[in-house]
C-alpha atoms as a PDB file:
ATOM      1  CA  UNK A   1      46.391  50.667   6.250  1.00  0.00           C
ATOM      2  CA  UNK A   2      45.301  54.223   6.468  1.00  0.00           C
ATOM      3  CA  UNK A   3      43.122  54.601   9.656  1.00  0.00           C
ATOM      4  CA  UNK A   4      43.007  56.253  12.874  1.00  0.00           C
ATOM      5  CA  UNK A   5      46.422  56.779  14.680  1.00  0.00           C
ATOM      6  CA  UNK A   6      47.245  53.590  16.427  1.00  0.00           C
ATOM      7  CA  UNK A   7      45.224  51.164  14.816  1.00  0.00           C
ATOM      8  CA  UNK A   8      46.939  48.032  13.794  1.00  0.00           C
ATOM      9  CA  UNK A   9      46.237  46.298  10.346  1.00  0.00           C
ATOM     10  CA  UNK A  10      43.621  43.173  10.815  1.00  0.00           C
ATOM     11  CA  UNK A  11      44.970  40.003   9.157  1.00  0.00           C
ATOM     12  CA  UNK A  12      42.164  37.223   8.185  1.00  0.00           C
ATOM     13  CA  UNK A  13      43.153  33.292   8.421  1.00  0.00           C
ATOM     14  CA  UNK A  14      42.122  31.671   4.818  1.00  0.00           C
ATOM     15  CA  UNK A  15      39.322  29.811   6.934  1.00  0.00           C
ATOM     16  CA  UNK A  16      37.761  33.413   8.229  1.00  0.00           C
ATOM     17  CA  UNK A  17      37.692  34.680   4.290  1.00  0.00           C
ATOM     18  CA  UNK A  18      35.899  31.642   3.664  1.00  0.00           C
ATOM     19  CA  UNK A  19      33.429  31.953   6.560  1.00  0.00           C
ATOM     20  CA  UNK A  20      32.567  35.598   5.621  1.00  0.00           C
ATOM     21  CA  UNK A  21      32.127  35.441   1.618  1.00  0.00           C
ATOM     22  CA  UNK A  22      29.988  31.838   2.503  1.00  0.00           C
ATOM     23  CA  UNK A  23      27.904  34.518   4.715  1.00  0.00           C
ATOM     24  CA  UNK A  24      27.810  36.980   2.014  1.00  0.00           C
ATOM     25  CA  UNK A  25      26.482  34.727  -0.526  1.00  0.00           C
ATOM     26  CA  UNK A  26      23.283  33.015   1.465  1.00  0.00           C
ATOM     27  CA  UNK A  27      19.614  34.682   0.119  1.00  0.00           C
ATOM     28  CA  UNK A  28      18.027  37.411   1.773  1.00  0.00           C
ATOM     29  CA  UNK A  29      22.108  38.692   3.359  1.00  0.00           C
ATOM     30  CA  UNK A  30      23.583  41.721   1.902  1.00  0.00           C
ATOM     31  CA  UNK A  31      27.369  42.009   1.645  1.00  0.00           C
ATOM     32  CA  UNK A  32      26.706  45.400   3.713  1.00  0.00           C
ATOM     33  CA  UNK A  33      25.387  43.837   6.759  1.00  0.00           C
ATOM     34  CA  UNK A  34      27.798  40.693   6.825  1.00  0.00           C
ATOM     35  CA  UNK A  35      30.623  43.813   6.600  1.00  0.00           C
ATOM     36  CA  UNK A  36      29.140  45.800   9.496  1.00  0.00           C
ATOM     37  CA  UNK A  37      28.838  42.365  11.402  1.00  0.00           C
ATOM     38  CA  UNK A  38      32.994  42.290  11.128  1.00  0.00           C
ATOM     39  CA  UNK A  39      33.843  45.894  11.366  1.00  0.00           C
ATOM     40  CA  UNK A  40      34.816  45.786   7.763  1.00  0.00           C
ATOM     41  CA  UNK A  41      34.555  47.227   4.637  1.00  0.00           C
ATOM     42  CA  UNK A  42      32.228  45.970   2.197  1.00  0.00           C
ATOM     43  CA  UNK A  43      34.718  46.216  -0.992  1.00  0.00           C
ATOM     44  CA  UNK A  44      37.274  44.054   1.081  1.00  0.00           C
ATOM     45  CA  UNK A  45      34.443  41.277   0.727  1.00  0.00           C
ATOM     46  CA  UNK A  46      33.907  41.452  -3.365  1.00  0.00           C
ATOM     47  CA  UNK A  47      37.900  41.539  -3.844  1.00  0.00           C
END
């Protein structure tokens, strides 16, 4: 993961992908702002 020096690559349990696309997919919630709520990026969401 290319990042700043020191920062350690973030794994996500299978439960935790669910959780966050489930959040990205209820009316009225952009995939930006359930990104920003988990310090990620929003393209790791629509993979």
């Amino acid at each position: 993961m290319a990042g700043k020096k020191g920062q350690k690559k973030r794994f996500w349990s299978d439960d935790e992908k669910r959780s966050v696309c489930g959040q990205a997919r209820v009316s009225g919630v952009s995939v930006a702002q359930v990104a920003r709520r988990y310090s990620m990026n929003a393209n790791l969401i629509h993979k």
